[in-house]
PDB file of N, CA and C in Angstrom:
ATOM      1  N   UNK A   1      77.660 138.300  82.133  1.00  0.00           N
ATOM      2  CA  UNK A   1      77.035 136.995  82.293  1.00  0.00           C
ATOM      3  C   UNK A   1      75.878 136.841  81.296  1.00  0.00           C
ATOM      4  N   UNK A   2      74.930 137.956  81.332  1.00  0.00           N
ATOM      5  CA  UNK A   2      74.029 137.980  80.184  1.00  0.00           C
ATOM      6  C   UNK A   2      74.126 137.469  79.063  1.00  0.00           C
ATOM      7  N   UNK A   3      75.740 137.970  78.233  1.00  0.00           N
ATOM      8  CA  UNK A   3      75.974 137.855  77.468  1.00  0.00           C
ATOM      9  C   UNK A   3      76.513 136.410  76.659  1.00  0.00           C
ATOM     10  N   UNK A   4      76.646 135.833  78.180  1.00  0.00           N
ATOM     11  CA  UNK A   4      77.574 134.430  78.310  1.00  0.00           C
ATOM     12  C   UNK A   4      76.576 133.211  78.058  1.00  0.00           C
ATOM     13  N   UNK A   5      74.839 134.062  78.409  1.00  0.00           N
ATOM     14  CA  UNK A   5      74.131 132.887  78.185  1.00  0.00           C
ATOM     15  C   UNK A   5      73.326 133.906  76.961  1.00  0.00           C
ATOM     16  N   UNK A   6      74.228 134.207  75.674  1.00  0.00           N
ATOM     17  CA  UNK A   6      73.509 134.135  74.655  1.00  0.00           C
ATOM     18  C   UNK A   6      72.364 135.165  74.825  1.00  0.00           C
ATOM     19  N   UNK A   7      72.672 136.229  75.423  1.00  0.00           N
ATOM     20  CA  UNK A   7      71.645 137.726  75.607  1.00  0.00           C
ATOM     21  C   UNK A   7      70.227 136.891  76.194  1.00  0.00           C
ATOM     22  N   UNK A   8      70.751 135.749  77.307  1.00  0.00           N
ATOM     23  CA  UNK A   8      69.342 134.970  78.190  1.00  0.00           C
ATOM     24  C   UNK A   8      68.566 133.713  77.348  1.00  0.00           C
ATOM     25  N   UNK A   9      69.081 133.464  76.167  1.00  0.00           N
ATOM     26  CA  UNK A   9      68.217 132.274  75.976  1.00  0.00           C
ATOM     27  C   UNK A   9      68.940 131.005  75.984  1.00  0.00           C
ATOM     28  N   UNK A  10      70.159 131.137  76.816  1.00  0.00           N
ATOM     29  CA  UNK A  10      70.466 129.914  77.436  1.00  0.00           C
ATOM     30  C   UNK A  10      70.265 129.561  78.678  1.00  0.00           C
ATOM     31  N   UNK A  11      69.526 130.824  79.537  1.00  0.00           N
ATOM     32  CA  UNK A  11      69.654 130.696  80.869  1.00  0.00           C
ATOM     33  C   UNK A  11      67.834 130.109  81.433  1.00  0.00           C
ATOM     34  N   UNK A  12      66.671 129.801  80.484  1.00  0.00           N
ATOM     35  CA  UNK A  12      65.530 129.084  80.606  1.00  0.00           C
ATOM     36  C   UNK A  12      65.784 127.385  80.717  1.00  0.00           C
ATOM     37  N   UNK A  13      66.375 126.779  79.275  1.00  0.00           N
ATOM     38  CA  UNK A  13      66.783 125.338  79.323  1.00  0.00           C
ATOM     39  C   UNK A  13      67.607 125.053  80.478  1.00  0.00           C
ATOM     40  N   UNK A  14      68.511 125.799  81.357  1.00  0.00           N
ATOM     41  CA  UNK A  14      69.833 126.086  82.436  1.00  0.00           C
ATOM     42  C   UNK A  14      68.478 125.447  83.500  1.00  0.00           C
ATOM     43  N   UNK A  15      67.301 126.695  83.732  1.00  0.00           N
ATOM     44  CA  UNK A  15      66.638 126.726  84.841  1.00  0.00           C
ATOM     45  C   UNK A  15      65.838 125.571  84.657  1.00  0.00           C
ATOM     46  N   UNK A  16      65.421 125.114  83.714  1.00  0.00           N
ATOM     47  CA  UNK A  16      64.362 124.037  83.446  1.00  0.00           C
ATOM     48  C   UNK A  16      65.466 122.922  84.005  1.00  0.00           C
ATOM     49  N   UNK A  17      66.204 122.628  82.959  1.00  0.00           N
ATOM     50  CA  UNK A  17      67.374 121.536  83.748  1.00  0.00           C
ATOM     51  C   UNK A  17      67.076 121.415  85.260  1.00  0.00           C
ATOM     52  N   UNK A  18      67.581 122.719  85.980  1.00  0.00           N
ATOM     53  CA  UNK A  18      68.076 122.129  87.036  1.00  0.00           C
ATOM     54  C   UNK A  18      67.165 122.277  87.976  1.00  0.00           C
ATOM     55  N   UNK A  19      65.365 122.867  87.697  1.00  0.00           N
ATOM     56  CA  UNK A  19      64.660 122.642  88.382  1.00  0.00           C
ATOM     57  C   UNK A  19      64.139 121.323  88.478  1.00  0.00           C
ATOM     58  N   UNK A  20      63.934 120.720  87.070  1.00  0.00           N
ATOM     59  CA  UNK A  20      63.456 119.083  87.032  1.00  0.00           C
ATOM     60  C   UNK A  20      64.727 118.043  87.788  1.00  0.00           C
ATOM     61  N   UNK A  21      65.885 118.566  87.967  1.00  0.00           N
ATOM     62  CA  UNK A  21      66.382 117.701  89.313  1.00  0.00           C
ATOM     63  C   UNK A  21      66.171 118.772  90.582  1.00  0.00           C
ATOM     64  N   UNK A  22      65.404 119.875  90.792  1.00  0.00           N
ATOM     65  CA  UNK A  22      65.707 119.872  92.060  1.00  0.00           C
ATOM     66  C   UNK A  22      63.840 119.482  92.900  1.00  0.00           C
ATOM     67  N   UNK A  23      63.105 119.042  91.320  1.00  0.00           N
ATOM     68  CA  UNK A  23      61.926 118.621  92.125  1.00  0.00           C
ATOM     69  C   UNK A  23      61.324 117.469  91.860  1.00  0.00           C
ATOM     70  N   UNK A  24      62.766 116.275  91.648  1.00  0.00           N
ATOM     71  CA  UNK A  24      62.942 114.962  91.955  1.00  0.00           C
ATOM     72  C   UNK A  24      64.302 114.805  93.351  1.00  0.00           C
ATOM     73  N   UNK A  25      64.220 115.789  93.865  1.00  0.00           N
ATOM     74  CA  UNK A  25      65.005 115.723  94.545  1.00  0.00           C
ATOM     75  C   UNK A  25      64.468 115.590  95.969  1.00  0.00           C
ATOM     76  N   UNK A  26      64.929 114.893  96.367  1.00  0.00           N
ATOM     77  CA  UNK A  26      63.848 114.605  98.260  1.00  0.00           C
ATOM     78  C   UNK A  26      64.687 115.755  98.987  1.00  0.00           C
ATOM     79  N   UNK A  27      65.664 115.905  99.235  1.00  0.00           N
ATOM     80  CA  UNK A  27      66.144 116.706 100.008  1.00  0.00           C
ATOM     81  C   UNK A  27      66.001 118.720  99.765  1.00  0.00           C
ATOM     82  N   UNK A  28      65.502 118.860  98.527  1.00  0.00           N
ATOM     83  CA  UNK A  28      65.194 120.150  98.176  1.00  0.00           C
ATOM     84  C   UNK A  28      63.389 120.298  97.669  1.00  0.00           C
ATOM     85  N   UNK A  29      63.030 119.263  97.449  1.00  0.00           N
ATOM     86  CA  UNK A  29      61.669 119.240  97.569  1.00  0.00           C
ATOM     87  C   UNK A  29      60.840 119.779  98.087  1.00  0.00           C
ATOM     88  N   UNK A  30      60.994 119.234  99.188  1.00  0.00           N
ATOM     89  CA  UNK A  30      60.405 120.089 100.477  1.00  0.00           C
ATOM     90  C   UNK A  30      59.922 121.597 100.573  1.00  0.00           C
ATOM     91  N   UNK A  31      60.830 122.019  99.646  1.00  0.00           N
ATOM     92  CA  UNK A  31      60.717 123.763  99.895  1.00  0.00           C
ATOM     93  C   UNK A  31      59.650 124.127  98.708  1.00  0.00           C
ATOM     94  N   UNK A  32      59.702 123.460  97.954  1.00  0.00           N
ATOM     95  CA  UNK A  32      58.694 123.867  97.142  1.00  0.00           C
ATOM     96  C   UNK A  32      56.971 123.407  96.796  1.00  0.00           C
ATOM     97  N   UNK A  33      56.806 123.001  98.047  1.00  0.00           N
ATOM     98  CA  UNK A  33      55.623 122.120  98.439  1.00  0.00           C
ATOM     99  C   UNK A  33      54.221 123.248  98.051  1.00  0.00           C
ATOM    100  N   UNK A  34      53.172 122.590  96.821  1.00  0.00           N
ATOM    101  CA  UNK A  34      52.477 123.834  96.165  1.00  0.00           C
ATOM    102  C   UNK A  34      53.024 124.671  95.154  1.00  0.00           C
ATOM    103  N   UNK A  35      54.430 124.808  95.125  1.00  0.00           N
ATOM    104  CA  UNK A  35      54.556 125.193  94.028  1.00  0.00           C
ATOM    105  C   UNK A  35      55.045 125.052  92.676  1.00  0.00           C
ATOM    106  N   UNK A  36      54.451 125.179  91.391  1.00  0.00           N
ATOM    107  CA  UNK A  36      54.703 124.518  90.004  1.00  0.00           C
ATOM    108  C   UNK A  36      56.369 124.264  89.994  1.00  0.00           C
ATOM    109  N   UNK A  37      56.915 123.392  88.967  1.00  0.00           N
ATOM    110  CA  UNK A  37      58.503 123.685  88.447  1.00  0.00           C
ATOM    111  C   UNK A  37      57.998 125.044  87.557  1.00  0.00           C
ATOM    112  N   UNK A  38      57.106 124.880  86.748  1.00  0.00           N
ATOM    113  CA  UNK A  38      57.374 126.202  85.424  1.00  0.00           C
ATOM    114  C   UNK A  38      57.138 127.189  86.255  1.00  0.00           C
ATOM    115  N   UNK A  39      56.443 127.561  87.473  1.00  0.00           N
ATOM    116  CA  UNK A  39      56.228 129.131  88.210  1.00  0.00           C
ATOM    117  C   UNK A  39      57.595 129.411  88.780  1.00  0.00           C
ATOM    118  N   UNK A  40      58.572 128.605  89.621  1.00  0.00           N
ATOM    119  CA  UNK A  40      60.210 128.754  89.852  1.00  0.00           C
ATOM    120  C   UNK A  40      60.266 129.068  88.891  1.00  0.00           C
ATOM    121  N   UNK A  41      60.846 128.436  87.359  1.00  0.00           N
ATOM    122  CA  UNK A  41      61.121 128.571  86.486  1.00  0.00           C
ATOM    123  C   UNK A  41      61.509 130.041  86.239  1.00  0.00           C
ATOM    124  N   UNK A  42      60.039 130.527  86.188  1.00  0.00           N
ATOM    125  CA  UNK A  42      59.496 131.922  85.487  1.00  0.00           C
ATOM    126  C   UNK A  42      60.242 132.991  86.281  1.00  0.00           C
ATOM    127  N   UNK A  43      59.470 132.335  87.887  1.00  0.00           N
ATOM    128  CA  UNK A  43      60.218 133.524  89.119  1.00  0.00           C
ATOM    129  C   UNK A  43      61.600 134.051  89.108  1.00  0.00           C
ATOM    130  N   UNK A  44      62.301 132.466  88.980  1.00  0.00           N
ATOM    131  CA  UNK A  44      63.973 132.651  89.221  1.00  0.00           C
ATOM    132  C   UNK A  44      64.448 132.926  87.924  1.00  0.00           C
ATOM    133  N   UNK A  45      64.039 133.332  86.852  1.00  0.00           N
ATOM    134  CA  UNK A  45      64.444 133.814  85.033  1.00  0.00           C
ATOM    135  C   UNK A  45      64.097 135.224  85.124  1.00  0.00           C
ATOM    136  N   UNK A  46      63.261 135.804  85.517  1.00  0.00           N
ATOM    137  CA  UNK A  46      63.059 136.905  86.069  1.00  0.00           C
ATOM    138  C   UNK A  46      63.900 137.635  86.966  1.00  0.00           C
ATOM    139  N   UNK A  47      64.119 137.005  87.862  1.00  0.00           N
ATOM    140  CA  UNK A  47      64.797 137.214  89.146  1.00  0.00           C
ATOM    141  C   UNK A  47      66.533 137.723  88.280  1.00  0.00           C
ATOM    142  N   UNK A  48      66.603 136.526  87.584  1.00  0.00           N
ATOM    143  CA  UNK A  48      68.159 136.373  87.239  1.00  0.00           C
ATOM    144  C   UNK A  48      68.563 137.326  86.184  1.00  0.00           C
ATOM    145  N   UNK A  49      67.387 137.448  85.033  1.00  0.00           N
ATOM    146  CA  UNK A  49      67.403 138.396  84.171  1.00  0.00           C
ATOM    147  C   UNK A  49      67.661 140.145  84.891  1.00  0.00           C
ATOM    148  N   UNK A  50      67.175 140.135  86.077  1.00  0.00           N
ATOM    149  CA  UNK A  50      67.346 141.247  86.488  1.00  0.00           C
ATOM    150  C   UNK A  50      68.647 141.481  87.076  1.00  0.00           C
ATOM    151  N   UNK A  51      69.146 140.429  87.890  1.00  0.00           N
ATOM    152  CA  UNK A  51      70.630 140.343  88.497  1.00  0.00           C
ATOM    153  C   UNK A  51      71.419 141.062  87.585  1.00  0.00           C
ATOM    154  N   UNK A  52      71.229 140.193  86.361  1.00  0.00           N
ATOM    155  CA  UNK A  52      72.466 140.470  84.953  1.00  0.00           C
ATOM    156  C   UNK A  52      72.819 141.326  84.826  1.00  0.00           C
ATOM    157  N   UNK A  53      71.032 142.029  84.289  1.00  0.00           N
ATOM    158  CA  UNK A  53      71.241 143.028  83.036  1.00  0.00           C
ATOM    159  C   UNK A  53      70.751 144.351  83.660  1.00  0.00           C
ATOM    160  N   UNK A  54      70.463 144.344  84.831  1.00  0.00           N
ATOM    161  CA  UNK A  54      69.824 145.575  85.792  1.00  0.00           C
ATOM    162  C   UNK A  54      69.236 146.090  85.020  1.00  0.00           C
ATOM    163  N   UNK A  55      68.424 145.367  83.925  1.00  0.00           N
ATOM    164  CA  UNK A  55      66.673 145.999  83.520  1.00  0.00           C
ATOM    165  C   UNK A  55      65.708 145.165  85.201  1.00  0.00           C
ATOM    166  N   UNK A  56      64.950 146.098  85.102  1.00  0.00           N
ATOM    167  CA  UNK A  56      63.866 146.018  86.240  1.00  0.00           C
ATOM    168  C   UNK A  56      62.596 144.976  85.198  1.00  0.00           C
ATOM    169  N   UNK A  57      62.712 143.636  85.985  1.00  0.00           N
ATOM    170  CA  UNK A  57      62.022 142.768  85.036  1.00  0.00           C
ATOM    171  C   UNK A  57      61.579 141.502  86.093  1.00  0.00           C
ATOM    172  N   UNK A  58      61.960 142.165  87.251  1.00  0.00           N
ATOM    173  CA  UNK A  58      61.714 140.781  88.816  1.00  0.00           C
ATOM    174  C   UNK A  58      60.775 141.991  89.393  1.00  0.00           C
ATOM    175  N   UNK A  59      59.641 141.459  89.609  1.00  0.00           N
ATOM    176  CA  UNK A  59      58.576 142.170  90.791  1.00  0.00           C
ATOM    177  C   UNK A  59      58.378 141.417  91.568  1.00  0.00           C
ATOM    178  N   UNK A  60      58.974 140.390  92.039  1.00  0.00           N
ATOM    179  CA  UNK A  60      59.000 139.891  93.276  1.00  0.00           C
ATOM    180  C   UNK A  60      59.280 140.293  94.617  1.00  0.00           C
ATOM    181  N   UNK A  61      59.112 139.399  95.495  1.00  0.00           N
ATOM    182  CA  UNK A  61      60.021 139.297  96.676  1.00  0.00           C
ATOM    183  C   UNK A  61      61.175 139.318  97.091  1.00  0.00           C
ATOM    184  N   UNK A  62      62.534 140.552  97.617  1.00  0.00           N
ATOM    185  CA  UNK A  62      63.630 140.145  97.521  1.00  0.00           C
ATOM    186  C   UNK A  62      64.180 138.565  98.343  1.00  0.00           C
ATOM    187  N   UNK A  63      65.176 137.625  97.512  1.00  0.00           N
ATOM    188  CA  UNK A  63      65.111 136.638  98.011  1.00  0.00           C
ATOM    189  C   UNK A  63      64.939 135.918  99.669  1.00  0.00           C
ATOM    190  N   UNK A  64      65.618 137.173 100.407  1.00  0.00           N
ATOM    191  CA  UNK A  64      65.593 137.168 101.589  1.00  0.00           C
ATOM    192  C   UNK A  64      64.062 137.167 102.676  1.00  0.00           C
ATOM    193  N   UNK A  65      63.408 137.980 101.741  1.00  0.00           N
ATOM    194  CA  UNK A  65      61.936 137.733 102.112  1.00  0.00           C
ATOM    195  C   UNK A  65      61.208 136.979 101.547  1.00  0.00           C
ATOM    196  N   UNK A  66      61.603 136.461 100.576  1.00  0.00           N
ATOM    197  CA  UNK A  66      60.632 135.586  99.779  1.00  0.00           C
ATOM    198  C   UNK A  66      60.661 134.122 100.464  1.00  0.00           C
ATOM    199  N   UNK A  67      62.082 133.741 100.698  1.00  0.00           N
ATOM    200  CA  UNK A  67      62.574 132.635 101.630  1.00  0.00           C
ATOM    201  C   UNK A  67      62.541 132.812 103.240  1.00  0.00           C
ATOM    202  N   UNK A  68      61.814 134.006 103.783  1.00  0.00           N
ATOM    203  CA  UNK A  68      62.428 134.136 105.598  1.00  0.00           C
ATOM    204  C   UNK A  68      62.088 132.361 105.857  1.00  0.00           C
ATOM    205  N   UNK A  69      61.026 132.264 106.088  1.00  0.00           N
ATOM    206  CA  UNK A  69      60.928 131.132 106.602  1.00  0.00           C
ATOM    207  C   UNK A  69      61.659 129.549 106.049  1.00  0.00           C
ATOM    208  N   UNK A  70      62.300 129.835 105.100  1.00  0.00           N
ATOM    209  CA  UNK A  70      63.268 128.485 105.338  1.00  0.00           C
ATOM    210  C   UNK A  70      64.177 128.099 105.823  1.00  0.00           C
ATOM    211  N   UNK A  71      64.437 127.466 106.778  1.00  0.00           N
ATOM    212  CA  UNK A  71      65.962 127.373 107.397  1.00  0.00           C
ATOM    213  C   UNK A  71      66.762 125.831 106.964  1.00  0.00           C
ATOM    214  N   UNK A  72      68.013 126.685 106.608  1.00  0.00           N
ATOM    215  CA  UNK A  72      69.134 126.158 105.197  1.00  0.00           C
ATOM    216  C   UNK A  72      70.065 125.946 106.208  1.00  0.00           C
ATOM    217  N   UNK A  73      70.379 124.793 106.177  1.00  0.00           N
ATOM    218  CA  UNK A  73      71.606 124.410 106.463  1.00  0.00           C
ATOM    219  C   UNK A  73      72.616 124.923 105.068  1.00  0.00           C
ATOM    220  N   UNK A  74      74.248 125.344 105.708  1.00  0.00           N
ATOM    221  CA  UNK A  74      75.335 125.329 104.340  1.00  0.00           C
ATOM    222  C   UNK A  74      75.661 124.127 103.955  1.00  0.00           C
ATOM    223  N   UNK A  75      75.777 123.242 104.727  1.00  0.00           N
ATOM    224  CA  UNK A  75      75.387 121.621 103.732  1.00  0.00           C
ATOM    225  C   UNK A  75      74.312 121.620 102.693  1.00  0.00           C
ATOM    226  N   UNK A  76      73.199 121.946 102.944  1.00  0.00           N
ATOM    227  CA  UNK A  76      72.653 121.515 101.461  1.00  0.00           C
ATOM    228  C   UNK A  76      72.406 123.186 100.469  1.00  0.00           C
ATOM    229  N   UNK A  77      73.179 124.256 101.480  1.00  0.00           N
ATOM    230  CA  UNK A  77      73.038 125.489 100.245  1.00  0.00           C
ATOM    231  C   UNK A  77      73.958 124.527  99.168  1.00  0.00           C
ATOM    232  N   UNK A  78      75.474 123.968  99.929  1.00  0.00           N
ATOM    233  CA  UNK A  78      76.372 123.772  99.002  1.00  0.00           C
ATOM    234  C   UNK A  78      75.957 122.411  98.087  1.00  0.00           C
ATOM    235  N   UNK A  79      74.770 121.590  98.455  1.00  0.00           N
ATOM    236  CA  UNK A  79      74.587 120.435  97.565  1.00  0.00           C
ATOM    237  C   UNK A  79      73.848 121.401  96.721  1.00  0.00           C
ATOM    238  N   UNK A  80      72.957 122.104  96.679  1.00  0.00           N
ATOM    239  CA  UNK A  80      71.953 122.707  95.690  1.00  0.00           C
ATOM    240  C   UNK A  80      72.546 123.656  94.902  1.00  0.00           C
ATOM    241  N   UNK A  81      74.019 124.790  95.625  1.00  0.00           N
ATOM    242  CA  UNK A  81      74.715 124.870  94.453  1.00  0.00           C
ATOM    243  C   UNK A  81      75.635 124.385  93.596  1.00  0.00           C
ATOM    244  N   UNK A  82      76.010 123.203  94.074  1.00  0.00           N
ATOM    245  CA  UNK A  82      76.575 121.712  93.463  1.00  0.00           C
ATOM    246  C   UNK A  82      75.914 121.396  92.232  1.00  0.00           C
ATOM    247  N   UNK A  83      74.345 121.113  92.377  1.00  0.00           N
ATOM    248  CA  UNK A  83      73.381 120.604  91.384  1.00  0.00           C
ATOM    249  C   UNK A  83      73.510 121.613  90.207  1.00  0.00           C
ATOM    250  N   UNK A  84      73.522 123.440  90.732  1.00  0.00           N
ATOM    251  CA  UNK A  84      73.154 124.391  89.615  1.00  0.00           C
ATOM    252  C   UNK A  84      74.405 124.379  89.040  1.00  0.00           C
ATOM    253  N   UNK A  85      75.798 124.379  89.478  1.00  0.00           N
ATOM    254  CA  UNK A  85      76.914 123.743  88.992  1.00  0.00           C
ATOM    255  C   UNK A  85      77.268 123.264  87.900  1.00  0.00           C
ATOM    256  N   UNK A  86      76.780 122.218  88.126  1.00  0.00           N
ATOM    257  CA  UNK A  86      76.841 120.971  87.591  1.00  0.00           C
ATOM    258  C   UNK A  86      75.391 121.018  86.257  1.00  0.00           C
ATOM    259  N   UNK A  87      74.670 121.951  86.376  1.00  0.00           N
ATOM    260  CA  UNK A  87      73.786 122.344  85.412  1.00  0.00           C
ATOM    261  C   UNK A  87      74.506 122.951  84.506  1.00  0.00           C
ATOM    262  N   UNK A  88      75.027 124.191  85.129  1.00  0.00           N
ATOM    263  CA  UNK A  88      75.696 125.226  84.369  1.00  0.00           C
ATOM    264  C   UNK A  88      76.980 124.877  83.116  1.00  0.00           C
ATOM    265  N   UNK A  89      77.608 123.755  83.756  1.00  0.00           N
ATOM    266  CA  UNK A  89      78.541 123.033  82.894  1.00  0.00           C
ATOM    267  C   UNK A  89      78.013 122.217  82.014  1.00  0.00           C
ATOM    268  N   UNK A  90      76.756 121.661  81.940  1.00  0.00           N
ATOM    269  CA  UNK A  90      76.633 120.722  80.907  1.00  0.00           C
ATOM    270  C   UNK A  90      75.699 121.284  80.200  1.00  0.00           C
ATOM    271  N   UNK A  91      75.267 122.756  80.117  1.00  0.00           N
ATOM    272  CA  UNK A  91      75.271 123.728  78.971  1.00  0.00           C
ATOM    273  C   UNK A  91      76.119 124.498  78.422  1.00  0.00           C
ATOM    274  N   UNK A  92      77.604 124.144  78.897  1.00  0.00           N
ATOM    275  CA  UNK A  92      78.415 124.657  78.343  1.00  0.00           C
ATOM    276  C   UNK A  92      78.698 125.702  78.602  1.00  0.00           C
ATOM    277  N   UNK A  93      78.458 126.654  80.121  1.00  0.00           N
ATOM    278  CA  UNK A  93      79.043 127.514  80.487  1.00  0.00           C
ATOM    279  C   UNK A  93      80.346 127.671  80.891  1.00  0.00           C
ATOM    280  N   UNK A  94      81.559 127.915  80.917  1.00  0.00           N
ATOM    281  CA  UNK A  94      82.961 127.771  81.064  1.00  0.00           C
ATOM    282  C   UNK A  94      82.932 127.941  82.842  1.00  0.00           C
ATOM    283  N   UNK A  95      83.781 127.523  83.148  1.00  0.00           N
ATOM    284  CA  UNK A  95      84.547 127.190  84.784  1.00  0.00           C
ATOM    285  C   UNK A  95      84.556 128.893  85.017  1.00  0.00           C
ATOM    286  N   UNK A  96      85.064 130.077  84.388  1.00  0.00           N
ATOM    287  CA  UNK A  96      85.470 130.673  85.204  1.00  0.00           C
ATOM    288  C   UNK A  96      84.118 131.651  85.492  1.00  0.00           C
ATOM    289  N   UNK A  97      83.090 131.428  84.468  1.00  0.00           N
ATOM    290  CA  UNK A  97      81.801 131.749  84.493  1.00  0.00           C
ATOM    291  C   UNK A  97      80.528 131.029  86.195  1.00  0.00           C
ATOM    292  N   UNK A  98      81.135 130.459  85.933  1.00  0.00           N
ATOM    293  CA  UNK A  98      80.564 128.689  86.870  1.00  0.00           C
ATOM    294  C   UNK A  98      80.660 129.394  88.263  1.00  0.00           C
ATOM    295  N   UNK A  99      81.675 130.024  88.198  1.00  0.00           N
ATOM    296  CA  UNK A  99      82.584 130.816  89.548  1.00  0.00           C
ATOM    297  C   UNK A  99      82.171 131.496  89.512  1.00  0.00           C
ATOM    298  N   UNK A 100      81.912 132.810  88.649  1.00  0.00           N
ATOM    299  CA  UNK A 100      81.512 134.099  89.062  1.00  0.00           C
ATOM    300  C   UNK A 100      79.652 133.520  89.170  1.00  0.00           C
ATOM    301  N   UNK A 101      78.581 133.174  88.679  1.00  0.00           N
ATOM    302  CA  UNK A 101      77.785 132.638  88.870  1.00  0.00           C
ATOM    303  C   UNK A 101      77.654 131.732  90.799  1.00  0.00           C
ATOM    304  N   UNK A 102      78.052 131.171  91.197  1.00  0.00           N
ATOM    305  CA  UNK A 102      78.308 130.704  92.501  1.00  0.00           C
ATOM    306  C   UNK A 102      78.520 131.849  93.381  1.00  0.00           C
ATOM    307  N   UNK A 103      79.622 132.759  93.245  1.00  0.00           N
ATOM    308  CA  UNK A 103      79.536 133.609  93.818  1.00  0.00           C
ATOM    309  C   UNK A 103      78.542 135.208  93.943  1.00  0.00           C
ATOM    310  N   UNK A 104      78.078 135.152  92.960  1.00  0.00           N
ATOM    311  CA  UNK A 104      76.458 135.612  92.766  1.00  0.00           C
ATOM    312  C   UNK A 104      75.738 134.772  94.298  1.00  0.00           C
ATOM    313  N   UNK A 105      75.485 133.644  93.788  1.00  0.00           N
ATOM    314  CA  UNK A 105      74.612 132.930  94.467  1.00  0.00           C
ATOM    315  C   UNK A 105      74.782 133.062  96.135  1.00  0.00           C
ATOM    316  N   UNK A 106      75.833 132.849  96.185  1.00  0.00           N
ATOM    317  CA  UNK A 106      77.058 133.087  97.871  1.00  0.00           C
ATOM    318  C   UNK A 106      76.268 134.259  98.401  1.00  0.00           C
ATOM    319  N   UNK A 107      75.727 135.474  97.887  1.00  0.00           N
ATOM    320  CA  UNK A 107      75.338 136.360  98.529  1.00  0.00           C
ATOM    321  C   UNK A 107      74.013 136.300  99.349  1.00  0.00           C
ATOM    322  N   UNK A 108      73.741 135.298  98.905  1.00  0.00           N
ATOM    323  CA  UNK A 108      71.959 134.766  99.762  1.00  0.00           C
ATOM    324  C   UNK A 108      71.993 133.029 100.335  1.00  0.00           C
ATOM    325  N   UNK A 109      73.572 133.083 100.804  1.00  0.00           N
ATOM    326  CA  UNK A 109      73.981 131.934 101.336  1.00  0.00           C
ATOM    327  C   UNK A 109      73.020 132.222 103.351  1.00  0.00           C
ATOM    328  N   UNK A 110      72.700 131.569 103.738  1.00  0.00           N
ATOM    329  CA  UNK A 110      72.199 131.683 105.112  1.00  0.00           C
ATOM    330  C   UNK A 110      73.799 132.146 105.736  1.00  0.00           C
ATOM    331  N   UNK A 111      72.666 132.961 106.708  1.00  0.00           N
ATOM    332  CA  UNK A 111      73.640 133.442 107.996  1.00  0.00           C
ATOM    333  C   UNK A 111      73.418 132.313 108.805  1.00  0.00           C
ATOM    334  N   UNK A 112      72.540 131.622 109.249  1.00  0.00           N
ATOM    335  CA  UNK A 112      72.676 130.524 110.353  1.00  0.00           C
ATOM    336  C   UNK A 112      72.920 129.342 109.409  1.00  0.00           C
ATOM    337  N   UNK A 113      73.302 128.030 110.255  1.00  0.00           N
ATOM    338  CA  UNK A 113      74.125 127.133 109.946  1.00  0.00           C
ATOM    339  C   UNK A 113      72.978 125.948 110.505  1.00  0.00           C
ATOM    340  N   UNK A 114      71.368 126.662 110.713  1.00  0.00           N
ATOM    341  CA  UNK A 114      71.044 125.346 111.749  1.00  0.00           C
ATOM    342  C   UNK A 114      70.481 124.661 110.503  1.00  0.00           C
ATOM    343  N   UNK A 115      70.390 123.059 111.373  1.00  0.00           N
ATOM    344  CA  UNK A 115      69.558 122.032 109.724  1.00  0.00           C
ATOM    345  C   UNK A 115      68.486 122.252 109.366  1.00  0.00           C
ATOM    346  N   UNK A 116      67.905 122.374 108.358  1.00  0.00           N
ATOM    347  CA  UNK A 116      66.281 122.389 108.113  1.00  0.00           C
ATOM    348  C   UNK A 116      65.693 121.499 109.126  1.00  0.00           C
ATOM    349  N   UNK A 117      64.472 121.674 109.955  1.00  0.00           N
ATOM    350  CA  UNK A 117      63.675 120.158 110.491  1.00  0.00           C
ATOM    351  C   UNK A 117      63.476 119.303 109.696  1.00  0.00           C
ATOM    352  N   UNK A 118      63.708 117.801 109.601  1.00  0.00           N
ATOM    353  CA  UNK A 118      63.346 117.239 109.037  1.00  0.00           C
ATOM    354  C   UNK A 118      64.324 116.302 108.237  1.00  0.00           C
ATOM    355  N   UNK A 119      65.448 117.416 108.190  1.00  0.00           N
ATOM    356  CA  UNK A 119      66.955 116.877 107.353  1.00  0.00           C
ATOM    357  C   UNK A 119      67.643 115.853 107.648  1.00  0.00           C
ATOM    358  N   UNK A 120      67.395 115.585 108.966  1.00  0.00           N
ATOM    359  CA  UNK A 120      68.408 114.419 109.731  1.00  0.00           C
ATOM    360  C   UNK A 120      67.703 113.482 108.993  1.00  0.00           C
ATOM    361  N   UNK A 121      66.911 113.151 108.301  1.00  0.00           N
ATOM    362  CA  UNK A 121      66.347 111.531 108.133  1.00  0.00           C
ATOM    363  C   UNK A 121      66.551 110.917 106.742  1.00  0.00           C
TER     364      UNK A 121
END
């Protein structure tokens, strides 16, 4: 995958993209209340750079703790990986890439199914 985004310098413009729709976005907004687009940015390029290329380059939070407290409905995991999707293709990443990428993502899909508060409206 590394390699697919150009040894990573396709995968910043990817994250910039699809953070500037996900923080004009009302329904994913929410979660990032206080925090910058460029600090995601940085976090989740980090994060992803490490997924790839298993250099140790994320000192974060594993996602699971970094997120405990959000509760995700799979309705909008699947709109938000819809959006990165739909990012991923109009930089020209190929379909079968698109797939293995999603299914990356699938692994920090919620175990519960309840709605975020707030979602019904």
């Amino acid at each position: 995958m590394w390699a697919a985004l150009d040894d990573g310098r396709l995968l910043r413009p990817i994250l910039e993209d699809f953070y500037s729709r996900v923080y004009a976005d009302p329904l994913l907004l929410p979660f990032f209340h206080g925090i910058t687009k460029q600090r995601s940015v940085e976090k989740v390029h980090s994060f992803l750079q490490q997924v790839f290329t298993g250099n140790k380059t994320y000192f974060g939070d594993r996602p699971r703790n970094a997120h405990h407290w959000m509760v995700i409905s799979n309705e909008l995991f699947d709109y938000r990986e819809g959006l990165m999707a739909d990012c991923l293709g109009r930089h020209g990443l190929p379909e079968h890439l698109i797939a293995r990428w999603r299914k990356m993502e699938g692994h920090y899909r919620p175990t519960s199914s309840s709605p975020r508060p707030g979602s019904e409206s």
